[in-house]
N, C-alpha and C. Protein backbone atom coordinates (compact mmCIF):
# COMPACT_ATOMS: atom_id res chain seq x y z
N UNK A 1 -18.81 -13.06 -19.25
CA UNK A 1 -17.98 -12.35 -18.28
C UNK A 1 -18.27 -10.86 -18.27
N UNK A 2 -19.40 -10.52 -19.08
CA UNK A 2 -20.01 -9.30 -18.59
C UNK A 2 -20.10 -8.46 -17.79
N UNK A 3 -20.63 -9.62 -16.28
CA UNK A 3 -20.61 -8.88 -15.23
C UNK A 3 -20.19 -8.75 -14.43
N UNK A 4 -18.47 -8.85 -14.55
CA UNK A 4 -17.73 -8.40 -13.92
C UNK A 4 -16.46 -6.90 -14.24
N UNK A 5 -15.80 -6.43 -13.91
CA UNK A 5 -14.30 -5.81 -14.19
C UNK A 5 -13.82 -5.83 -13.16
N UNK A 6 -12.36 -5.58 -13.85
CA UNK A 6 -11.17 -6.04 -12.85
C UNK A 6 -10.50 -4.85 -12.75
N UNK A 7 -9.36 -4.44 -11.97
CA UNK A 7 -8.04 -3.30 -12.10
C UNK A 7 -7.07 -4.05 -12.66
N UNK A 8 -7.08 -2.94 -13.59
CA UNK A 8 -5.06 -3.28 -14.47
C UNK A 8 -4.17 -3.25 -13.39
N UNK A 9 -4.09 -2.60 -12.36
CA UNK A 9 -2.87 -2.85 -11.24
C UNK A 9 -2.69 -4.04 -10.42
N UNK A 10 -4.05 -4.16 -9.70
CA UNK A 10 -3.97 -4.97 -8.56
C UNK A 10 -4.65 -6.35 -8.63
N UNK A 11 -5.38 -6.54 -10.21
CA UNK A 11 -6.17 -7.51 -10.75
C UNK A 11 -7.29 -7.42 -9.60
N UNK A 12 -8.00 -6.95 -8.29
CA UNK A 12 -9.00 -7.35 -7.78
C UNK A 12 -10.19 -7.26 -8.54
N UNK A 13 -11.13 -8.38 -8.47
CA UNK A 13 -12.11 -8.24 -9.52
C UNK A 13 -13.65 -7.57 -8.92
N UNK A 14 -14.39 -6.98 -9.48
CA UNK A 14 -15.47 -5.91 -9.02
C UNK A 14 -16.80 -6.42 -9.76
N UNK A 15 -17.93 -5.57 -8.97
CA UNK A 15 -18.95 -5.81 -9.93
C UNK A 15 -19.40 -5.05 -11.32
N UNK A 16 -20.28 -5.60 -12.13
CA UNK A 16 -20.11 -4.27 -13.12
C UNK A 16 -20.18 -3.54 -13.24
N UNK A 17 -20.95 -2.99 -12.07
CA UNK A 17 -21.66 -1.53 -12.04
C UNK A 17 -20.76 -0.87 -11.63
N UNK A 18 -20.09 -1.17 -10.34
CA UNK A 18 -18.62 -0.26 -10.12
C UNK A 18 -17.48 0.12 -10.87
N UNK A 19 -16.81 1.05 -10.61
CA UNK A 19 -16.24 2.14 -12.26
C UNK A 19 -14.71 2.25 -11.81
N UNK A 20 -14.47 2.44 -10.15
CA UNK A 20 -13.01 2.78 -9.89
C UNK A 20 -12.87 1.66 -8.91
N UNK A 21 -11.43 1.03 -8.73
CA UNK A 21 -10.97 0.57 -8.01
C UNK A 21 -10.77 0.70 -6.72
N UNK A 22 -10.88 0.11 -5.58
CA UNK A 22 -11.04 0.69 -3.52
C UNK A 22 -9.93 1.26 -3.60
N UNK A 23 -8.50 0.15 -3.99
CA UNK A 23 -7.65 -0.09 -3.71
C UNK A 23 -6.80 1.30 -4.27
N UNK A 24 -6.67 0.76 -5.08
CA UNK A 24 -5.71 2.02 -6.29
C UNK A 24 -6.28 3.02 -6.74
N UNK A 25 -7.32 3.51 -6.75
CA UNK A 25 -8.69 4.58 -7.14
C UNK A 25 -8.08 4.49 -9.48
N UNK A 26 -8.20 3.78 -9.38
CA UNK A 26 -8.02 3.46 -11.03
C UNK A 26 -8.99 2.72 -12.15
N UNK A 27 -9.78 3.65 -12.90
CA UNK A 27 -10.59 3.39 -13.54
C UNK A 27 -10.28 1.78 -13.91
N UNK A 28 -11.86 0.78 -13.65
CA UNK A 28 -12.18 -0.83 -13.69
C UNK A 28 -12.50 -0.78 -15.22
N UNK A 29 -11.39 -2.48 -15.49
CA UNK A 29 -11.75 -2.30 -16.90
C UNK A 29 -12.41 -3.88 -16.92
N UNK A 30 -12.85 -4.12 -18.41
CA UNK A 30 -13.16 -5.48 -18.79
C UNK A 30 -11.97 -6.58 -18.49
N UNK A 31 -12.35 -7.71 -18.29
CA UNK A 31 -11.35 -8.66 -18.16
C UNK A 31 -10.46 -9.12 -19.18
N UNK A 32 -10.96 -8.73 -20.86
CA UNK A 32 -10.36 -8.65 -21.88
C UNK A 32 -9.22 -7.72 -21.84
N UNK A 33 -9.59 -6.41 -21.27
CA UNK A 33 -8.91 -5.23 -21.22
C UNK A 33 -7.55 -5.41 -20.42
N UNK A 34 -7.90 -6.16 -19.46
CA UNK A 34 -6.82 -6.30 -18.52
C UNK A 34 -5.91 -6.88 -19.04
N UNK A 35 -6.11 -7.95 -19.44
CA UNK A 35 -5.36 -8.69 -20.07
C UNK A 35 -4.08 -8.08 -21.24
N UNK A 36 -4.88 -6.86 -21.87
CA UNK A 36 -4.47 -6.81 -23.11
C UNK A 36 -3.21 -5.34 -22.46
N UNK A 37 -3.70 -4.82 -21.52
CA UNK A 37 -2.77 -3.48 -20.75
C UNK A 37 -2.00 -4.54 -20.43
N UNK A 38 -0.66 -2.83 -20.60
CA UNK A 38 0.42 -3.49 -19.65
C UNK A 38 0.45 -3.70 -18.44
N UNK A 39 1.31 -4.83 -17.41
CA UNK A 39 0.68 -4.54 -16.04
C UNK A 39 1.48 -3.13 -15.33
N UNK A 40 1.52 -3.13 -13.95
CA UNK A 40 1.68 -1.80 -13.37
C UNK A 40 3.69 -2.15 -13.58
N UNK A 41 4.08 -0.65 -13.71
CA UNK A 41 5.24 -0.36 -14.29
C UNK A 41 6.67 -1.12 -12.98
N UNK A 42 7.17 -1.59 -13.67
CA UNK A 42 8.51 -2.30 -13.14
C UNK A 42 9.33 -1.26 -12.62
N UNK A 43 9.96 -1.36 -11.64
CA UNK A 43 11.01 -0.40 -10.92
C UNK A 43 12.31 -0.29 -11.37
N UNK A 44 12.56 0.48 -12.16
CA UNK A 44 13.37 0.99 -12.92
C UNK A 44 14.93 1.93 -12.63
N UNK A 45 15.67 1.85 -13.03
CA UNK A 45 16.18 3.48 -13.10
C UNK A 45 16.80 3.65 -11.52
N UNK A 46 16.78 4.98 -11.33
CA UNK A 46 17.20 5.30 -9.78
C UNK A 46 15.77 5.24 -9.13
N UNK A 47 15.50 4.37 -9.13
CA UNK A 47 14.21 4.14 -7.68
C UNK A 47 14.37 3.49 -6.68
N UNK A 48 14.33 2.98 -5.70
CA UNK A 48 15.20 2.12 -4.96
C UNK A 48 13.15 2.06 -3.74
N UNK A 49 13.54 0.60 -3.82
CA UNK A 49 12.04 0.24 -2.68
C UNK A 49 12.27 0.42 -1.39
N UNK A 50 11.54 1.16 -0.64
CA UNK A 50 11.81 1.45 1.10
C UNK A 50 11.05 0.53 1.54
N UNK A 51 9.77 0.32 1.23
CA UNK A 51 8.68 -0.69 2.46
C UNK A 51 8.42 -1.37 1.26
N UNK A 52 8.06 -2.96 1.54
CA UNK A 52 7.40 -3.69 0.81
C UNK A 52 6.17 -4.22 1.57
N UNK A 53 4.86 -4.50 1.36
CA UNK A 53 3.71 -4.74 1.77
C UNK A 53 2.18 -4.95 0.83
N UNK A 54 1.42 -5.04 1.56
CA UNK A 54 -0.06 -5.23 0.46
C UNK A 54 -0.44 -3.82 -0.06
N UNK A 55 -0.78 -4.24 -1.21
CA UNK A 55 -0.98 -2.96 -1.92
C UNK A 55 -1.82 -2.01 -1.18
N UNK A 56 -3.06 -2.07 -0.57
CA UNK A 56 -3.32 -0.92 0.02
C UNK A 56 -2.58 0.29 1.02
N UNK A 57 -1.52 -0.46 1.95
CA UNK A 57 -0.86 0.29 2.77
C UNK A 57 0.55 0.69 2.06
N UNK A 58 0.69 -0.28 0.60
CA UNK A 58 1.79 0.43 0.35
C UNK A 58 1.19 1.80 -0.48
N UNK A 59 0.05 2.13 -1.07
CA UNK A 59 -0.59 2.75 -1.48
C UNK A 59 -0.96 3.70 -0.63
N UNK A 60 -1.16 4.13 0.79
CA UNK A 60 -1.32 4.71 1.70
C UNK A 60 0.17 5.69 1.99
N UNK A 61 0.69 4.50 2.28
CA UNK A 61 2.01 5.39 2.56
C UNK A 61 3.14 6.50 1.06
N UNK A 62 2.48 5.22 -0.07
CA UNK A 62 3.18 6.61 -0.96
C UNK A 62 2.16 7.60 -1.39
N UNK A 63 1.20 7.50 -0.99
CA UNK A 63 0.22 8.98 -0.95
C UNK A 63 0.65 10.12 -0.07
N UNK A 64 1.17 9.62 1.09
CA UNK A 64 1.79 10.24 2.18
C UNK A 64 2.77 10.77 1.82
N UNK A 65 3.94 10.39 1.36
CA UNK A 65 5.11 10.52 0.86
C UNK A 65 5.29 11.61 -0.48
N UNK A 66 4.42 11.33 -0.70
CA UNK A 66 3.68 12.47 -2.21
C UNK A 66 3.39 13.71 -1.50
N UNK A 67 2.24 13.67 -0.46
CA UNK A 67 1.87 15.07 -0.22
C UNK A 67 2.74 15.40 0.72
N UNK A 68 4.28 15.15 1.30
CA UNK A 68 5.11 15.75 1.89
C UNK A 68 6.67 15.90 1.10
N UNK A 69 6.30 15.72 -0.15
CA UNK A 69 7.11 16.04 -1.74
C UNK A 69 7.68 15.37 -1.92
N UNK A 70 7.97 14.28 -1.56
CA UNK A 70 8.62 13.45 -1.98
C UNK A 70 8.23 12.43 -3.64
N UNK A 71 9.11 12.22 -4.07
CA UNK A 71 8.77 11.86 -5.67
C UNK A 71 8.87 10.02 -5.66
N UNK A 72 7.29 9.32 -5.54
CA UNK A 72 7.59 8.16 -4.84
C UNK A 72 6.37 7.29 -5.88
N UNK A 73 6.35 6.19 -6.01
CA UNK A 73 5.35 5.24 -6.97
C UNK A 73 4.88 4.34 -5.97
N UNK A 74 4.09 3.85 -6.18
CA UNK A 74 3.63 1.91 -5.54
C UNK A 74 4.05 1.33 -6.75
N UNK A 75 4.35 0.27 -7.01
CA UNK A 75 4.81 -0.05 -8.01
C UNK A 75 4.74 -2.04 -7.24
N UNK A 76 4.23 -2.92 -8.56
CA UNK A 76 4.20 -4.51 -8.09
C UNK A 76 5.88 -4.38 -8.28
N UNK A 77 5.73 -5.27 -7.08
CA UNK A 77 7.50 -5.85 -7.46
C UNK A 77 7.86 -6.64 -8.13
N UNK A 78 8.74 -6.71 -9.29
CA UNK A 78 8.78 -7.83 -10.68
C UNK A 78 9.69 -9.12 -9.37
N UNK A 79 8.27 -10.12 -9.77
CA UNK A 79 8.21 -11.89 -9.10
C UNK A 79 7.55 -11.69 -8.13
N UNK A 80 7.59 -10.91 -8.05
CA UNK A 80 6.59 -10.95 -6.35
C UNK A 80 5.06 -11.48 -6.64
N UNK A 81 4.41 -12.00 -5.62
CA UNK A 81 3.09 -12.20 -5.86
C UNK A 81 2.61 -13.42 -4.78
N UNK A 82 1.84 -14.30 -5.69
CA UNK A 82 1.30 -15.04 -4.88
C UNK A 82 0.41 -15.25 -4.13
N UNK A 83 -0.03 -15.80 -3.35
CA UNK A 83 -1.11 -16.21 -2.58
C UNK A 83 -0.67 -15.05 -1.07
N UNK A 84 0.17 -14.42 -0.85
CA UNK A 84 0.18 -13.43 0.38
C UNK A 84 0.14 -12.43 -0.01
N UNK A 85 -1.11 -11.74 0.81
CA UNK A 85 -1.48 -10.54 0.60
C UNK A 85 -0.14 -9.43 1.01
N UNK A 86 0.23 -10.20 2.07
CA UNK A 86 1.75 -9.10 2.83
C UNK A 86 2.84 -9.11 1.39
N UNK A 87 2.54 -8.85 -0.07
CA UNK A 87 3.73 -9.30 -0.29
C UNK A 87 3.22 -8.74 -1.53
N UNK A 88 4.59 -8.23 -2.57
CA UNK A 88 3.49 -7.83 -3.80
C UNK A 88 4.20 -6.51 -4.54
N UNK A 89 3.98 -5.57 -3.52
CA UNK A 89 4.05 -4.33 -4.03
C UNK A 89 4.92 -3.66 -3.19
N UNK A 90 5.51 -2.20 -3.24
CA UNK A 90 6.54 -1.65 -2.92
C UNK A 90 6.14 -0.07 -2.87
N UNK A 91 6.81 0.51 -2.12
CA UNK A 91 6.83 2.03 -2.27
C UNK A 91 8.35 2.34 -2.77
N UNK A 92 8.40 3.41 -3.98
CA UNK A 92 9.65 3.13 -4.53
C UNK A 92 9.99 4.84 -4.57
N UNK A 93 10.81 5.33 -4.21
CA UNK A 93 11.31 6.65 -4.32
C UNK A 93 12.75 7.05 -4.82
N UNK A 94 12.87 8.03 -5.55
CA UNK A 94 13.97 8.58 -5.68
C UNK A 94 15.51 7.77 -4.89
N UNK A 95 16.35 7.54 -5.45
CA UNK A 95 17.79 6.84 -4.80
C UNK A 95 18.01 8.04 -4.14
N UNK A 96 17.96 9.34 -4.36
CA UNK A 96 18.42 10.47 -3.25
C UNK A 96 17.60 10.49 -2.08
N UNK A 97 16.36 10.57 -2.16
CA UNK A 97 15.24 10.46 -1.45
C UNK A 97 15.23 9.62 -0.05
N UNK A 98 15.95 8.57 -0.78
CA UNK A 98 15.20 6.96 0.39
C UNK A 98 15.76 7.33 1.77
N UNK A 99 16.98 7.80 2.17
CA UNK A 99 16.97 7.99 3.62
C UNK A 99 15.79 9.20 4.56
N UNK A 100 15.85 9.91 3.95
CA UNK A 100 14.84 11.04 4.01
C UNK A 100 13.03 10.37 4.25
N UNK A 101 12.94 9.26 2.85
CA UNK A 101 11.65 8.94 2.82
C UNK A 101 11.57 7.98 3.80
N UNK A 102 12.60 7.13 4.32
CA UNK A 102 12.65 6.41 5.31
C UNK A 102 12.65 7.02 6.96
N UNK A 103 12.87 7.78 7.19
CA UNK A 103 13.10 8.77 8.38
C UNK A 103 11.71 9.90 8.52
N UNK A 104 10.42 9.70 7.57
CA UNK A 104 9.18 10.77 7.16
C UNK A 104 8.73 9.30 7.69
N UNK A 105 8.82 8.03 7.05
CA UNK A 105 7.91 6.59 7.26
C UNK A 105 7.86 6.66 8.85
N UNK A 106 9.31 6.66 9.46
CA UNK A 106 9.13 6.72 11.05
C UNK A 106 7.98 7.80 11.78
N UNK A 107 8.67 8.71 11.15
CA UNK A 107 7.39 9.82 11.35
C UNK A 107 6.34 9.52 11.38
N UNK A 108 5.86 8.55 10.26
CA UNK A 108 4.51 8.78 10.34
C UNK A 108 4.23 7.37 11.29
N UNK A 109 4.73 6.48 10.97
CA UNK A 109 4.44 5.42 12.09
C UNK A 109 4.55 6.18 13.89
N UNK A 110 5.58 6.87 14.39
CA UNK A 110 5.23 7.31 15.73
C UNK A 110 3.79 8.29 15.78
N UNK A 111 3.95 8.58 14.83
CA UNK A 111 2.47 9.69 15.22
C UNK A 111 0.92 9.02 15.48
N UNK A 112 1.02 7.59 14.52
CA UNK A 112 0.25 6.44 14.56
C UNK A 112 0.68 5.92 15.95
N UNK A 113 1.16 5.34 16.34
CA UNK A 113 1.78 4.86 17.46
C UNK A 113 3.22 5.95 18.58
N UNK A 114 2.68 6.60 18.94
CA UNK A 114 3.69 7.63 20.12
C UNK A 114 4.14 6.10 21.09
N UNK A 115 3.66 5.69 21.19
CA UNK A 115 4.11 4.09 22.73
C UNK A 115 5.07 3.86 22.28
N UNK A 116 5.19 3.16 20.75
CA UNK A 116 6.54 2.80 20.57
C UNK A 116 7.85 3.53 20.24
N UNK A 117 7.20 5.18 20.26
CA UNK A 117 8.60 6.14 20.21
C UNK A 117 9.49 6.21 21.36
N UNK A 118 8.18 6.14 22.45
CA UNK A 118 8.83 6.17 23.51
C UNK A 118 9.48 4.61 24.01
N UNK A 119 9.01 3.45 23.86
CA UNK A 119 9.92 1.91 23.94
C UNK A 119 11.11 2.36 23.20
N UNK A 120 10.65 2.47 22.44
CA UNK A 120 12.53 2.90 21.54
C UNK A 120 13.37 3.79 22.13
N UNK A 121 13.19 4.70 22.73
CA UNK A 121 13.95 5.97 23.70
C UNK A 121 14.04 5.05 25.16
N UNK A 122 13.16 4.24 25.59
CA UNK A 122 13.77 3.70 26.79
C UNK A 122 14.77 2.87 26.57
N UNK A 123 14.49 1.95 25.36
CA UNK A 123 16.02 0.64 24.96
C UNK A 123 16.92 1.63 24.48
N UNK A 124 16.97 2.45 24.30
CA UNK A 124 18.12 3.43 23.76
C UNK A 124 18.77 3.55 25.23
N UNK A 125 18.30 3.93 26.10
CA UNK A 125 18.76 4.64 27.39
C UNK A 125 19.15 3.03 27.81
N UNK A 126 19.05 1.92 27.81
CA UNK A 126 19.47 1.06 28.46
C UNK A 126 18.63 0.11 29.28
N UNK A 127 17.32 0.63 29.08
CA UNK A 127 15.93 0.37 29.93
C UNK A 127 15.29 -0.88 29.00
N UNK A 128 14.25 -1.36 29.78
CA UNK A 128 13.48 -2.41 29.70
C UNK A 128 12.63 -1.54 28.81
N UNK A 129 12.11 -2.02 27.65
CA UNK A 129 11.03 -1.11 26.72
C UNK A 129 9.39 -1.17 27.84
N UNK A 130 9.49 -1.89 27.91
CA UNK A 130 8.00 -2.47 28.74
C UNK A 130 7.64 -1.88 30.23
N UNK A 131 8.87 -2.16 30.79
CA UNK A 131 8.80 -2.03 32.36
C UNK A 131 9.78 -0.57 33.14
N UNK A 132 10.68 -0.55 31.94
CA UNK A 132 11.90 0.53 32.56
C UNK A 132 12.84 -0.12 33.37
N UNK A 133 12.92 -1.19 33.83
CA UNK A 133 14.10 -1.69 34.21
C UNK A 133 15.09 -1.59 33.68
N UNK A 134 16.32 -1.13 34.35
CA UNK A 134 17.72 -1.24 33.89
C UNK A 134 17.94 -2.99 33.28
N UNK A 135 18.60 -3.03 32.19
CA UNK A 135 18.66 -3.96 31.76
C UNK A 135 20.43 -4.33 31.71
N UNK A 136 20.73 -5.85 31.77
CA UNK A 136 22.05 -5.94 31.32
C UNK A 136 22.30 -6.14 30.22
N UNK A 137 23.01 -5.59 29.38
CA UNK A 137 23.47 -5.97 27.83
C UNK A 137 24.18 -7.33 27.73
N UNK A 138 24.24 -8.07 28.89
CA UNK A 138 25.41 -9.43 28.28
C UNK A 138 23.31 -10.70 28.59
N UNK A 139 22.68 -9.77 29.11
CA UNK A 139 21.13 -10.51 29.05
C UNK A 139 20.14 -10.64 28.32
N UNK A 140 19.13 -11.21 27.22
CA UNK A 140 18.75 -11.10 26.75
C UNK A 140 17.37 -11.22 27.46
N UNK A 141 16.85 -11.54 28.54
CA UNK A 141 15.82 -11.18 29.28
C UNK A 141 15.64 -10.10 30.14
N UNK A 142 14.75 -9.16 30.58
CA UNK A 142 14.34 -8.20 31.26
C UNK A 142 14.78 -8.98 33.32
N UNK A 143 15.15 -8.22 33.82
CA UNK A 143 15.94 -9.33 34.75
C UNK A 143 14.21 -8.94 35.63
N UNK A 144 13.77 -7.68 35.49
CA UNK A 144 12.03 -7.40 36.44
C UNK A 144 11.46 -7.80 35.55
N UNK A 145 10.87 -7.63 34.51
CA UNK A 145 9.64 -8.29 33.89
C UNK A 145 10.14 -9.91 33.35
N UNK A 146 11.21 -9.93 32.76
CA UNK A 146 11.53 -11.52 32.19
C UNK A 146 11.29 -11.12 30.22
N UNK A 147 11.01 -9.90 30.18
CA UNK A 147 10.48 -9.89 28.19
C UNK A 147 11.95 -10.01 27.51
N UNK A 148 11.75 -11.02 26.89
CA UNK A 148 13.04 -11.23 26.02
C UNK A 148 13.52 -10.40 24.90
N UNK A 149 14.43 -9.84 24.52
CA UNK A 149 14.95 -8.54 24.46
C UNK A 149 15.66 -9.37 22.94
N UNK A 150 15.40 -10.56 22.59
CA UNK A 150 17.09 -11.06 21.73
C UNK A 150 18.17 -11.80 22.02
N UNK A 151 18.54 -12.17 21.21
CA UNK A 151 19.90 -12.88 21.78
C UNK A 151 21.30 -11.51 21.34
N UNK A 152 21.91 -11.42 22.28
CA UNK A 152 22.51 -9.37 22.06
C UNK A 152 24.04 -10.55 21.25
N UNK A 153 24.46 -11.61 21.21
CA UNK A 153 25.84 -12.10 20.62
C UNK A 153 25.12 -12.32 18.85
N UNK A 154 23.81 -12.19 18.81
CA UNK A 154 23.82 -12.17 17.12
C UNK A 154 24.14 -10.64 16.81
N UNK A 155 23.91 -9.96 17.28
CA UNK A 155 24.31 -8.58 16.58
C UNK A 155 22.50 -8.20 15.99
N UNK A 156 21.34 -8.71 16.46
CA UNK A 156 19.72 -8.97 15.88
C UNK A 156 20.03 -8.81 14.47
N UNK A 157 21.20 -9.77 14.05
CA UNK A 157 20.93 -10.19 12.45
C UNK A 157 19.21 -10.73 12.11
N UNK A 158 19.10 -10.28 11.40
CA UNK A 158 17.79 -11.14 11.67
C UNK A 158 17.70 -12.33 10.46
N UNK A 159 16.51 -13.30 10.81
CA UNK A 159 17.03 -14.45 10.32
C UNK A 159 17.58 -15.48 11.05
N UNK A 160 18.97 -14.99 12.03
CA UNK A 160 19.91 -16.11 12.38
C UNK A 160 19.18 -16.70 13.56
N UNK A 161 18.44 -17.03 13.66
CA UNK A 161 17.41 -18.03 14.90
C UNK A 161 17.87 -17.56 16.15
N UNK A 162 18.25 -17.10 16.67
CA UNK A 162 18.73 -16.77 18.11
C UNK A 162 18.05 -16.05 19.24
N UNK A 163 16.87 -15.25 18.33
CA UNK A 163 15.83 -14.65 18.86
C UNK A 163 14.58 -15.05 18.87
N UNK A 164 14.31 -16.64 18.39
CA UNK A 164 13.10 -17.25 18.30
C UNK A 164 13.09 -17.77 19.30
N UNK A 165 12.54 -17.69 20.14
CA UNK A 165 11.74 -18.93 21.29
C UNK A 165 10.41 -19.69 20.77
């Protein structure tokens, strides 16, 4: 098993010649090594998780969150795992922090996407996100385009089936 190493964080396994990890930029160790480290640190204390996702984007976004000061980890989520990549790891910040770090995440998602700042400011106003049609609130279809909007008597609990077609 020579010729391979792995990352202590994210276990992806590499060739030998390669030294740092894509993912986590964290020095690749032997597969013995891995084994024998602890794995990546459990969420502890006042940390509280805002996004959960695959380690690279949760890794993206608390880089982000870092260089706009915020005091934030990726961190695996203790049980999480498995065979889905969507699933795993966490961005974990300060318990004072999280509304703040949650309201910077929007930020950075509209700046990635401006379309959906503005869909969100038209369903705010009462409008069709898609089309701008005035919409009725007792409707869950767009009455000009037909885009289904929800079922508006769940309250978009989500989960409660009412919005699946």
């Amino acid at each position: 098993m020579d010729d391979v190493k792995v990352c202590p964080r994210c276990e992806a396994e590499y060739y030998a010649h390669v030294s740092e990890c894509a993912s986590c930029g964290v020095p690749l160790v032997a597969p013995h090594e891995a084994a024998a480290r602890e794995a990546l640190p459990e969420a502890e204390g006042e940390l509280v998780c805002v996004m959960e996702g695959p380690l690279d984007k949760v890794t993206e976004l608390s880089g982000r969150l870092k260089k706009s000061g915020f005091e934030t980890e990726a961190l695996k989520i203790a049980g999480a795992g498995g065979c889905s990549p969507d699933s795993g790891f966490g961005v974990f910040v300060a318990k004072n922090q999280a509304a703040a770090a949650v309201g910077k995440m929007e930020e950075f998602w509209h700046g990635l996407h401006p379309e959906m700042k503005a869909a969100q400011e038209r369903m705010n106003a009462g409008l069709c996100p898609a089309c701008g049609a005035a919409l009725n609130p007792a409707n869950p279809e767009c009455p000009d385009c037909g885009l289904f909007l929800g079922d508006p008597s769940c309250g978009n609990v989500p989960g409660c089936g009412s919005c699946e077609r």
